[in-house]
N, C-alpha and C. Protein backbone atom coordinates (compact mmCIF):
# COMPACT_ATOMS: atom_id res chain seq x y z
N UNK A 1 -7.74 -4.58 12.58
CA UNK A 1 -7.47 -5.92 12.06
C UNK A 1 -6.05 -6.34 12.45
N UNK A 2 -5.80 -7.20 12.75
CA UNK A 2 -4.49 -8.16 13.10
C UNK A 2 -4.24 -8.60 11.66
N UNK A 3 -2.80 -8.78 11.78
CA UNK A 3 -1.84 -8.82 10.67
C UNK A 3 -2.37 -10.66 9.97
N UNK A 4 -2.94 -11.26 10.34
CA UNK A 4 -3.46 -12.66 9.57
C UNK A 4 -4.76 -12.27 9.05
N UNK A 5 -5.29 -11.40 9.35
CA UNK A 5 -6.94 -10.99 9.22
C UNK A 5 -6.15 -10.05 7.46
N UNK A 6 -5.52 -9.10 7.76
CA UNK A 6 -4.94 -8.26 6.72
C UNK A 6 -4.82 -8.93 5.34
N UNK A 7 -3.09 -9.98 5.72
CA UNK A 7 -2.96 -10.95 4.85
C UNK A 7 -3.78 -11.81 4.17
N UNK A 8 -4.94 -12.16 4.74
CA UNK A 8 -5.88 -13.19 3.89
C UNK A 8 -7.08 -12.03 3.23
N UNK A 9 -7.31 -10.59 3.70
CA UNK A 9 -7.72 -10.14 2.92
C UNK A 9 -7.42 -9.49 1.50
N UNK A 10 -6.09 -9.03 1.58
CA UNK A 10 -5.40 -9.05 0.67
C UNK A 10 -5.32 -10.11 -0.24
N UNK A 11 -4.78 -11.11 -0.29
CA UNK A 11 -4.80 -12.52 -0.63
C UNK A 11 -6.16 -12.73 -1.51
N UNK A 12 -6.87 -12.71 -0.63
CA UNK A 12 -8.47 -12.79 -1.16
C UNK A 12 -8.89 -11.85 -2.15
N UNK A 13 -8.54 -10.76 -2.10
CA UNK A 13 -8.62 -9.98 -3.52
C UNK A 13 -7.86 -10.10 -4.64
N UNK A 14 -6.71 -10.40 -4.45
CA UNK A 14 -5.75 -11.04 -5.64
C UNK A 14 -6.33 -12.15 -6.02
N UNK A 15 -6.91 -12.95 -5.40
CA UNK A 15 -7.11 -14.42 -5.57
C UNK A 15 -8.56 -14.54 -6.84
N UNK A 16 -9.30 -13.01 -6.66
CA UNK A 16 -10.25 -13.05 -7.09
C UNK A 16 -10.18 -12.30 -8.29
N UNK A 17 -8.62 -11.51 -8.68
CA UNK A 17 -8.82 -11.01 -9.82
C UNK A 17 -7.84 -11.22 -10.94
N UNK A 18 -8.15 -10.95 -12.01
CA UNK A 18 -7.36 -11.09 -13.03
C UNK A 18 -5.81 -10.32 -13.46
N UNK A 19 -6.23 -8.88 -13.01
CA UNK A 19 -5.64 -7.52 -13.23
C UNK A 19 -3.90 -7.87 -13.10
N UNK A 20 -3.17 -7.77 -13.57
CA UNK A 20 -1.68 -7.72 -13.01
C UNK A 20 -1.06 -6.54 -12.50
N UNK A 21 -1.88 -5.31 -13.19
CA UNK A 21 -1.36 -4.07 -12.11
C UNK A 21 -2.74 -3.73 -10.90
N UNK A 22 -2.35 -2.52 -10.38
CA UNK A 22 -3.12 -2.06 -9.64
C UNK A 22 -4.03 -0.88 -10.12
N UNK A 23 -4.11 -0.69 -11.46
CA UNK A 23 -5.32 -0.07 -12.01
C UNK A 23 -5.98 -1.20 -12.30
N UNK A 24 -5.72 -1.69 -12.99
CA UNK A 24 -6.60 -2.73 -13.58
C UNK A 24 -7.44 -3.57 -12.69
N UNK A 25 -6.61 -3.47 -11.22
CA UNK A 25 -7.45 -4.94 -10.04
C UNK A 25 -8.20 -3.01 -9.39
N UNK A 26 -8.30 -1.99 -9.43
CA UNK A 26 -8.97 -1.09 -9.01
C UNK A 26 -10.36 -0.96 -10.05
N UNK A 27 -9.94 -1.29 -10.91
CA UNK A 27 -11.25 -0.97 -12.39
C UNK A 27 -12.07 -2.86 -12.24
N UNK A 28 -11.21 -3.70 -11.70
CA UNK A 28 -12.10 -4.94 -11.38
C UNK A 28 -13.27 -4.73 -10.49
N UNK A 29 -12.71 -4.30 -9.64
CA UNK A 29 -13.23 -4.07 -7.92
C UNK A 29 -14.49 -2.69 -8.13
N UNK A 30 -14.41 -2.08 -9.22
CA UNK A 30 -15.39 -1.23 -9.46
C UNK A 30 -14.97 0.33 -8.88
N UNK A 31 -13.76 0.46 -9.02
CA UNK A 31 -13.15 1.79 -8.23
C UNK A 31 -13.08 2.88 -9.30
N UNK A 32 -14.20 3.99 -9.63
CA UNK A 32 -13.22 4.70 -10.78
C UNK A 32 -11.93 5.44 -10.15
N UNK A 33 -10.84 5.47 -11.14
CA UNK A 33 -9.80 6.15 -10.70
C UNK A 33 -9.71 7.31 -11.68
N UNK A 34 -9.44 8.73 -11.35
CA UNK A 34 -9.24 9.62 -11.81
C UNK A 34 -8.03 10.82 -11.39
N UNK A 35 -7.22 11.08 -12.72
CA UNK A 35 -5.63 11.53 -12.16
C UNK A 35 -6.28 12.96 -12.46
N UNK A 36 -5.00 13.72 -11.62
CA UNK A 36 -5.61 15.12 -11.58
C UNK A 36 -3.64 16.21 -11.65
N UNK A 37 -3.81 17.14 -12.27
CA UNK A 37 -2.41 17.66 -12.16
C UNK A 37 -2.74 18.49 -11.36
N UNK A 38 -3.67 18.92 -10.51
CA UNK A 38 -4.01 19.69 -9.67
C UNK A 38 -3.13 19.89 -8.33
N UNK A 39 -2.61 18.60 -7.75
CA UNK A 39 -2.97 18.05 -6.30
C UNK A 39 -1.09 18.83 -6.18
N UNK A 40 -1.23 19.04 -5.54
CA UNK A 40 0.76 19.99 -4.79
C UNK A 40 1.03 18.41 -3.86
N UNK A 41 0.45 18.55 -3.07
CA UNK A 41 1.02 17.89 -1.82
C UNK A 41 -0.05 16.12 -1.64
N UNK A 42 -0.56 16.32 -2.27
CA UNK A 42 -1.67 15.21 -2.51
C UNK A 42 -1.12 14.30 -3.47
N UNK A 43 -0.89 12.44 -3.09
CA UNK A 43 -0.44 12.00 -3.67
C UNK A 43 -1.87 10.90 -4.28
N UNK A 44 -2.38 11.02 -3.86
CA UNK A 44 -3.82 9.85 -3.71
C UNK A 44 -5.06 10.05 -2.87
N UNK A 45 -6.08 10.24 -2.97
CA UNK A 45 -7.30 10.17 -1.96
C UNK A 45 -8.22 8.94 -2.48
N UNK A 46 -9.14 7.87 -1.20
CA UNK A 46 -9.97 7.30 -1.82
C UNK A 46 -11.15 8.60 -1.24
N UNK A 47 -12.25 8.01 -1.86
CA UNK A 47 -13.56 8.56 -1.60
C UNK A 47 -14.56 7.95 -1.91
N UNK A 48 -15.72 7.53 -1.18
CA UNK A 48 -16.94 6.42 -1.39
C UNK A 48 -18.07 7.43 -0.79
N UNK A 49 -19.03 7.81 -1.59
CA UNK A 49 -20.69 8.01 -1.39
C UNK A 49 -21.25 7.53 -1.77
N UNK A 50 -22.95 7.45 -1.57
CA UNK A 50 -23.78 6.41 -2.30
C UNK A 50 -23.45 5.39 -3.44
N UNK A 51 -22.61 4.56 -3.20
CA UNK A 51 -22.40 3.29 -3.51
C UNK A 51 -21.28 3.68 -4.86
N UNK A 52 -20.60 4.81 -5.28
CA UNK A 52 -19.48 4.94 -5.91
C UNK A 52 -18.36 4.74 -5.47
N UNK A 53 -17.21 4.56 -5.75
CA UNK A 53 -15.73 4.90 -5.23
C UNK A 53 -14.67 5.17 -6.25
N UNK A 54 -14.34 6.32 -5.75
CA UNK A 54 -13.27 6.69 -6.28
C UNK A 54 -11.67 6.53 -5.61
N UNK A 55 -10.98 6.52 -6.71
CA UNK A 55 -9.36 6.98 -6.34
C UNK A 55 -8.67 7.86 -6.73
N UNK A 56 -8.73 9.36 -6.09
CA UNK A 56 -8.11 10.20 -6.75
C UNK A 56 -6.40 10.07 -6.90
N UNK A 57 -5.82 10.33 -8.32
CA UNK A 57 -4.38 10.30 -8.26
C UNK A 57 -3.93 11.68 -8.51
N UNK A 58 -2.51 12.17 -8.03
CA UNK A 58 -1.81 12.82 -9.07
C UNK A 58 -1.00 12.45 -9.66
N UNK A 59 -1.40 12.81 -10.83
CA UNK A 59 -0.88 12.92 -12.10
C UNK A 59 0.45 12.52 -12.46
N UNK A 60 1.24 13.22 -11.74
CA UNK A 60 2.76 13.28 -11.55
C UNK A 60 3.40 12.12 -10.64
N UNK A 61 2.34 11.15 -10.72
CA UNK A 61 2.85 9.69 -9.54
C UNK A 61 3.96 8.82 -10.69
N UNK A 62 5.19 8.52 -10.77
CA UNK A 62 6.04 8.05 -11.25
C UNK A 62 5.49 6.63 -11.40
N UNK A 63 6.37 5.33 -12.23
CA UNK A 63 6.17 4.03 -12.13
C UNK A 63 6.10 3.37 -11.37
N UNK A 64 7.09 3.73 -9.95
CA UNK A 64 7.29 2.72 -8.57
C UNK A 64 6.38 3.92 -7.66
N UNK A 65 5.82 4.74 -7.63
CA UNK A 65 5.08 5.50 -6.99
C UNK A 65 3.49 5.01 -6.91
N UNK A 66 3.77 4.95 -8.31
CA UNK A 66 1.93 4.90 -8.72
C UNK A 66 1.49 3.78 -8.27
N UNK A 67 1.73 2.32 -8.42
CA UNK A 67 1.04 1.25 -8.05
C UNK A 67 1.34 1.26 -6.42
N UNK A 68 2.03 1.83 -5.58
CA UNK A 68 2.27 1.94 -3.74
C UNK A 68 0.79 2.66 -3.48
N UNK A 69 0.74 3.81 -4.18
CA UNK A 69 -0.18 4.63 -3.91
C UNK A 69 -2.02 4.10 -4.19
N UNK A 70 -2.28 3.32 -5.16
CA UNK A 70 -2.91 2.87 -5.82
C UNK A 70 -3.53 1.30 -5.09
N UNK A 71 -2.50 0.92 -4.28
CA UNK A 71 -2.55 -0.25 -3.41
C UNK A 71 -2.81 0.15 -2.25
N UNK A 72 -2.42 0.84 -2.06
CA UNK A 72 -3.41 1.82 -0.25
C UNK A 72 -4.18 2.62 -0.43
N UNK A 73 -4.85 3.11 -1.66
CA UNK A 73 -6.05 3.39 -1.92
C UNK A 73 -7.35 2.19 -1.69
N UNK A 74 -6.47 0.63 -2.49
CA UNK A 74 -7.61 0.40 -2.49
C UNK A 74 -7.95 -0.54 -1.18
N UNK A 75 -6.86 -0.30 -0.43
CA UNK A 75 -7.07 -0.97 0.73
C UNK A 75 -7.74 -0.13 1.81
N UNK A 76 -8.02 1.28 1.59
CA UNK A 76 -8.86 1.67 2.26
C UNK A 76 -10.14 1.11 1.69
N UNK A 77 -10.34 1.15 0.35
CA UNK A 77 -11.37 0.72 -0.24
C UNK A 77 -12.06 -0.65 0.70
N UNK A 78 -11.19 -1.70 0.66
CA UNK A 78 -11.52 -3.05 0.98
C UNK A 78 -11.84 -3.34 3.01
N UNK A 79 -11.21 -2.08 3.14
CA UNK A 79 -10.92 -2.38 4.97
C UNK A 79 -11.93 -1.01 5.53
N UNK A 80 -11.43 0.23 5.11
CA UNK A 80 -11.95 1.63 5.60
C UNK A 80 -13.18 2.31 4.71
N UNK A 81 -13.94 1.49 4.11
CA UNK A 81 -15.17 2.06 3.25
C UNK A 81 -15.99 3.33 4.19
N UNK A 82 -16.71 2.84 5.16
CA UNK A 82 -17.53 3.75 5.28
C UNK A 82 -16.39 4.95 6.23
N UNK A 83 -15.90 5.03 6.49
CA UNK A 83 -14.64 6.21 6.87
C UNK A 83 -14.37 7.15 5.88
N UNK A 84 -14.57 6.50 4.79
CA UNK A 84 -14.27 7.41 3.41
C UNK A 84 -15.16 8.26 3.02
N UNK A 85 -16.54 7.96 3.57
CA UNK A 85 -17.37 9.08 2.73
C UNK A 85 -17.09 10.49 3.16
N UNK A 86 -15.68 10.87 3.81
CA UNK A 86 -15.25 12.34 3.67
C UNK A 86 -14.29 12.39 3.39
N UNK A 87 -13.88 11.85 2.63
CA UNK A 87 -12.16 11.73 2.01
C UNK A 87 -11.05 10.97 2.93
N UNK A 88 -10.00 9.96 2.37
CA UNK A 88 -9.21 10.21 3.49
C UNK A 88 -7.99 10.44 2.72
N UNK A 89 -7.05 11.72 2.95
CA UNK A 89 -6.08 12.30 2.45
C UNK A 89 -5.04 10.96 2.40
N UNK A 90 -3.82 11.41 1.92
CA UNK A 90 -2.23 10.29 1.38
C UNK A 90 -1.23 11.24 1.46
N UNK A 91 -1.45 12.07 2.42
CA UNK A 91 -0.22 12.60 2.32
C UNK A 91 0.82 12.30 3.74
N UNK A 92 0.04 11.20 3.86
CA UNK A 92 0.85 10.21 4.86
C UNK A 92 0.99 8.67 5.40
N UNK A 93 1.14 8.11 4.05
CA UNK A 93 1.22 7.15 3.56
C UNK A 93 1.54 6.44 4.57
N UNK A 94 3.25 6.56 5.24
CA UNK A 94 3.60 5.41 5.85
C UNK A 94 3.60 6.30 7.06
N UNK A 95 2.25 6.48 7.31
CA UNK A 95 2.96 7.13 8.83
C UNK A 95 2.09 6.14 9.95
N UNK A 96 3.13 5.76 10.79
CA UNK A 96 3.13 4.38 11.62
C UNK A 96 1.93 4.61 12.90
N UNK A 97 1.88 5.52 13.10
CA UNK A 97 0.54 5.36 14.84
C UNK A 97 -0.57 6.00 14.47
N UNK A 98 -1.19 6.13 12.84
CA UNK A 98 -2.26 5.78 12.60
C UNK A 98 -2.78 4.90 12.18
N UNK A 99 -3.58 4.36 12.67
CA UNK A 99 -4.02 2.50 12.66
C UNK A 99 -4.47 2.31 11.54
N UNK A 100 -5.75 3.38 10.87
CA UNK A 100 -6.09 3.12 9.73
C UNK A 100 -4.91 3.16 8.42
N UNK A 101 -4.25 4.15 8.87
CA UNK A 101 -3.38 4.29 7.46
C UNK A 101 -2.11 2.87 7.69
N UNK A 102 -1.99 2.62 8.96
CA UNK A 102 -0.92 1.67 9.00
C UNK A 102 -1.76 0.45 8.17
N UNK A 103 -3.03 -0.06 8.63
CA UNK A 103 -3.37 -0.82 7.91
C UNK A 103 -3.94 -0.65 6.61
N UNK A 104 -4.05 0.30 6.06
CA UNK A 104 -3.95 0.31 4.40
C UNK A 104 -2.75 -0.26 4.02
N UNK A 105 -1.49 0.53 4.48
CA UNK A 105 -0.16 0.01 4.10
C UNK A 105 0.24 -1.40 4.15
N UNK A 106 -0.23 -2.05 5.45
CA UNK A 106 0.02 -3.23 5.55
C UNK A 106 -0.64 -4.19 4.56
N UNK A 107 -2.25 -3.71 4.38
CA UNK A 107 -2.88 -4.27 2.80
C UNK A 107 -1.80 -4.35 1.66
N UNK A 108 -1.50 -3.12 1.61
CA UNK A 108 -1.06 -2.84 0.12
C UNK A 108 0.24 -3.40 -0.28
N UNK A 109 1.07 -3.63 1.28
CA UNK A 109 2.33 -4.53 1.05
C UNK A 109 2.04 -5.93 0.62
N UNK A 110 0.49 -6.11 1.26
CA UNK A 110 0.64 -7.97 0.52
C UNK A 110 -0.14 -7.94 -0.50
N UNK A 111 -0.37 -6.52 -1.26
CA UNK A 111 -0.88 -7.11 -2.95
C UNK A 111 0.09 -6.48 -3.15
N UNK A 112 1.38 -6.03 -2.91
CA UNK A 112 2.25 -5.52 -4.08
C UNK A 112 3.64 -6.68 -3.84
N UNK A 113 3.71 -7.50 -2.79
CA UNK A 113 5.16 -7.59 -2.43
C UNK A 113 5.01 -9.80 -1.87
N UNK A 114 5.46 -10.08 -2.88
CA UNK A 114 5.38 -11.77 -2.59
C UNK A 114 6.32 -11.88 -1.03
N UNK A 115 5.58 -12.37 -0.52
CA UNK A 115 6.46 -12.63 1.21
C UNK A 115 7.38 -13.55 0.79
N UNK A 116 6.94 -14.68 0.01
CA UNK A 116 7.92 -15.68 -0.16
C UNK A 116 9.09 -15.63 -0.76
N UNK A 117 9.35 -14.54 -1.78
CA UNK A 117 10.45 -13.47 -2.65
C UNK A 117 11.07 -12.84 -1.57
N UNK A 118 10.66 -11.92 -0.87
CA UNK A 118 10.82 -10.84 0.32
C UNK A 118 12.01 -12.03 1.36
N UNK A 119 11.44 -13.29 1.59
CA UNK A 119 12.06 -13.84 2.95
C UNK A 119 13.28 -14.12 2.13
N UNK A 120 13.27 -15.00 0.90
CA UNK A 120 14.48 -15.42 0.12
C UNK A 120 15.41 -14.68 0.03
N UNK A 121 15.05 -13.16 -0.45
CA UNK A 121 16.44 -12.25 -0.44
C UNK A 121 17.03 -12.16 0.59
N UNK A 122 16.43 -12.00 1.62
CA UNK A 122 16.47 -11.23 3.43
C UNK A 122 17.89 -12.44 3.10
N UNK A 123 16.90 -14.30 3.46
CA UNK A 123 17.72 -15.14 3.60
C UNK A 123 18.93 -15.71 2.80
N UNK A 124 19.20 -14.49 1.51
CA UNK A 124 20.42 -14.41 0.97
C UNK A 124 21.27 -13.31 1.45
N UNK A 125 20.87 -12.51 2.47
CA UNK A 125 21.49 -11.97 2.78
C UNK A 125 21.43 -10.72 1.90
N UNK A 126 20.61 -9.95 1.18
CA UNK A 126 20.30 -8.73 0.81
C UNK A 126 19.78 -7.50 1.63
N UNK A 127 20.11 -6.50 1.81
CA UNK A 127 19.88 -5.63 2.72
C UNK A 127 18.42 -5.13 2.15
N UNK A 128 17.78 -4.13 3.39
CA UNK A 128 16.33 -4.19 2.71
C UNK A 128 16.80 -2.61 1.82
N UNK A 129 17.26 -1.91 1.40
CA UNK A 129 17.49 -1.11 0.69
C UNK A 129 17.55 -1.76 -0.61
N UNK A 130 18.32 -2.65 -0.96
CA UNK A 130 18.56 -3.88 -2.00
C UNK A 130 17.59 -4.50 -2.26
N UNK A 131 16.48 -4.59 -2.01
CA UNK A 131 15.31 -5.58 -1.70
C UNK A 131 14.26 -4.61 -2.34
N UNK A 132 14.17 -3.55 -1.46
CA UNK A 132 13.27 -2.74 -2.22
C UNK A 132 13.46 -2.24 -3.41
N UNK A 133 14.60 -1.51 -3.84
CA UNK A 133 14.71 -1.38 -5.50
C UNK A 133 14.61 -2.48 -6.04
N UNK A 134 14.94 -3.33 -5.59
CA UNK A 134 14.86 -5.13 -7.00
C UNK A 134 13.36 -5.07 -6.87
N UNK A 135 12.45 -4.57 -5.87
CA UNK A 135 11.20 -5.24 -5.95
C UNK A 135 10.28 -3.93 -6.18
N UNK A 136 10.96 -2.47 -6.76
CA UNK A 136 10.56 -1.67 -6.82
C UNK A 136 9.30 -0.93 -6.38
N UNK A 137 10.06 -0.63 -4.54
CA UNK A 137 8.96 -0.06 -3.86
C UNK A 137 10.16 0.66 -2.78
N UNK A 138 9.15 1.47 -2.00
CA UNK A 138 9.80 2.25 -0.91
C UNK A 138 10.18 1.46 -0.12
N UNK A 139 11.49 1.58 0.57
CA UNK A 139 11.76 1.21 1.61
C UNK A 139 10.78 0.94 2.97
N UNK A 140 10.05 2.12 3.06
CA UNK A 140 9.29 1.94 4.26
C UNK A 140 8.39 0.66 3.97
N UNK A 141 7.24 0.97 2.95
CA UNK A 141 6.93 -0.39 2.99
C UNK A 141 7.43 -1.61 2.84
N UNK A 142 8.38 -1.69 2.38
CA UNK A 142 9.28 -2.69 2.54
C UNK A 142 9.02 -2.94 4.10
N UNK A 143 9.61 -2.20 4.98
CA UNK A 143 9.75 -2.40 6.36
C UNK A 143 8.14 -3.01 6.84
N UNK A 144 7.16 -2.09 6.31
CA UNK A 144 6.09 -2.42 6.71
C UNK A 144 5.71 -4.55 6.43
N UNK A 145 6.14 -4.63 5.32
CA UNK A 145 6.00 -5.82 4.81
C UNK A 145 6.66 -7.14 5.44
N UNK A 146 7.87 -6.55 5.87
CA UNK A 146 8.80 -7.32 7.13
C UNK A 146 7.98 -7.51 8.51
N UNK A 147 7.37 -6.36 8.82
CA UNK A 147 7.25 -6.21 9.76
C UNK A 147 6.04 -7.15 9.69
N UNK A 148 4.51 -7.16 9.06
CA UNK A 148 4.01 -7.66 9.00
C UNK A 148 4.20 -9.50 9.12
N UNK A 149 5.54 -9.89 8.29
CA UNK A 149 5.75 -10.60 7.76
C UNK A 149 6.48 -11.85 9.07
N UNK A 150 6.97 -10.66 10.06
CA UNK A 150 7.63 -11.15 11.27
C UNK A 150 6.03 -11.56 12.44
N UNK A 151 4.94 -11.04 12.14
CA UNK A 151 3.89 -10.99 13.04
C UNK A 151 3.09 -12.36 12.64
N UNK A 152 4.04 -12.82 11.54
CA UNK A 152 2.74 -14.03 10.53
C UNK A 152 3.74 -14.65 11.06
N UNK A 153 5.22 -14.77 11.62
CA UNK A 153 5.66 -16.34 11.78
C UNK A 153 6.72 -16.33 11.12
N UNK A 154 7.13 -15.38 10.06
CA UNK A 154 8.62 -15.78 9.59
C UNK A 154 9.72 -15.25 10.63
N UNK A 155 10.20 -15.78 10.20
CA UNK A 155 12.07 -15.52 11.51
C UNK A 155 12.55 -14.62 10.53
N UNK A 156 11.99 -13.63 11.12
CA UNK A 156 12.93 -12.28 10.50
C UNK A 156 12.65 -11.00 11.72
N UNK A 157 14.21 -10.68 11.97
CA UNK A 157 14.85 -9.81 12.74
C UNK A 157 15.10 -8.39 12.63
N UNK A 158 13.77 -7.59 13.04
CA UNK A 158 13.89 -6.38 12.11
C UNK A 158 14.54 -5.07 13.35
N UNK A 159 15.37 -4.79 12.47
CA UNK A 159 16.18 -3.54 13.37
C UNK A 159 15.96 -2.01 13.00
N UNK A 160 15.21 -2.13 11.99
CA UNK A 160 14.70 -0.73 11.16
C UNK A 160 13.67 -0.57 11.43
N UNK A 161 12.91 0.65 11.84
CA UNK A 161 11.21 0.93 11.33
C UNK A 161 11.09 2.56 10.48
N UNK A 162 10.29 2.01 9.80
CA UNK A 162 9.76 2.83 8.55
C UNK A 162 9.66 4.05 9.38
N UNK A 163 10.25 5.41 8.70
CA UNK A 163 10.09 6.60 8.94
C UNK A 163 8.24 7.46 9.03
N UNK A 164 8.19 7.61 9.95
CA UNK A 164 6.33 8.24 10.09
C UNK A 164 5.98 9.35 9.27
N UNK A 165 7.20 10.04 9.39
CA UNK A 165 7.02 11.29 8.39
C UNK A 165 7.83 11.33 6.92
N UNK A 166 8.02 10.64 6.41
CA UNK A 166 8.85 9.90 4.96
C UNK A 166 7.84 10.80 4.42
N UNK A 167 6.45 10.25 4.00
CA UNK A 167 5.75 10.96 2.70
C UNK A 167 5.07 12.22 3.00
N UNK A 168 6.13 13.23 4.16
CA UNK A 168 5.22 14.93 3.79
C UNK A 168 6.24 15.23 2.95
N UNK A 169 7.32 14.42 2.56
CA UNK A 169 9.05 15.24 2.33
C UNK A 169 8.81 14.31 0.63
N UNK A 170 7.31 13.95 0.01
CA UNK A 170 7.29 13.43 -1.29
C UNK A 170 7.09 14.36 -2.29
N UNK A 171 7.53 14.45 -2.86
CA UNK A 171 6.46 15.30 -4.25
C UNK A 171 6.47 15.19 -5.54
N UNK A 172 5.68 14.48 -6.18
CA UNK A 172 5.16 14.08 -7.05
C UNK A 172 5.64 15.11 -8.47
């Protein structure tokens, strides 16, 4: 999917739900989610068979963790369904030259992150380190969200890209 195809799907699921977090628009959408203290290195899996879906969490996913993780779950959900009926692992969230996981991320930046908020700071001159804690998310997606955000048409000049291997060095 191209980055306007992404955005309006995203869009289109917000548009259609009530939920203000990302459990709640996952329990709309018909996703059970189930946390587990099990998982070491596992931050999230989706999984879809005969017409269920799940989102596995761990347990130990913090406040600004949990809804990142929870938003590229369900964007595999919405984009990568039938891919899922063998799991697809999260223990590499933002890692950039896989297409599928890049585009979960890129989903999950436009249900977690208003572009129109995002350009305002940039265009006050806030660094994206600054940007992402006020808007409490990772940096990388942050970047991801720019980046996207530069492919839709805004004039923004990106000199950073999101680290590929950021989330093996996570742990929950």
């Amino acid at each position: 999917m191209n980055s306007l195809q992404l955005y309006r799907k995203a869009q289109q699921v917000k548009a259609k739900s009530e939920a203000r977090d990302m459990l709640g628009l996952a329990q709309e959408l018909g996703i059970l989610v189930e946390f587990s203290d099990d998982y070491k290195d596992l931050l999230g899996m989706y999984y879809s068979h005969w017409h269920h879906r799940f989102i596995f969490l761990n347990s130990r996913l913090d406040d600004d963790w949990l809804p990142m993780v929870v938003a590229h779950e369900i964007g595999h959900d919405q984009l990568h369904r039938k891919l899922a009926e063998s799991g697809l692992q999260e223990f590499e969230l933002f890692r950039m030259n896989n297409r599928t996981e890049y585009e979960a991320n890129a989903f999950a930046s436009h249900l977690l992150l208003d572009s129109d908020e995002v350009y305002r700071r940039v265009r006050e001159g806030e660094d994206i380190d600054t940007i992402s804690k006020c808007m409490h998310c990772n940096i990388n997606l942050m970047l991801i969200k720019m980046r996207e955000m530069a492919s839709l048409g805004y004039d923004l000049r990106l000199t950073d890209t999101a680290d590929s291997h950021f989330f093996k060095n996570i742990r929950a």
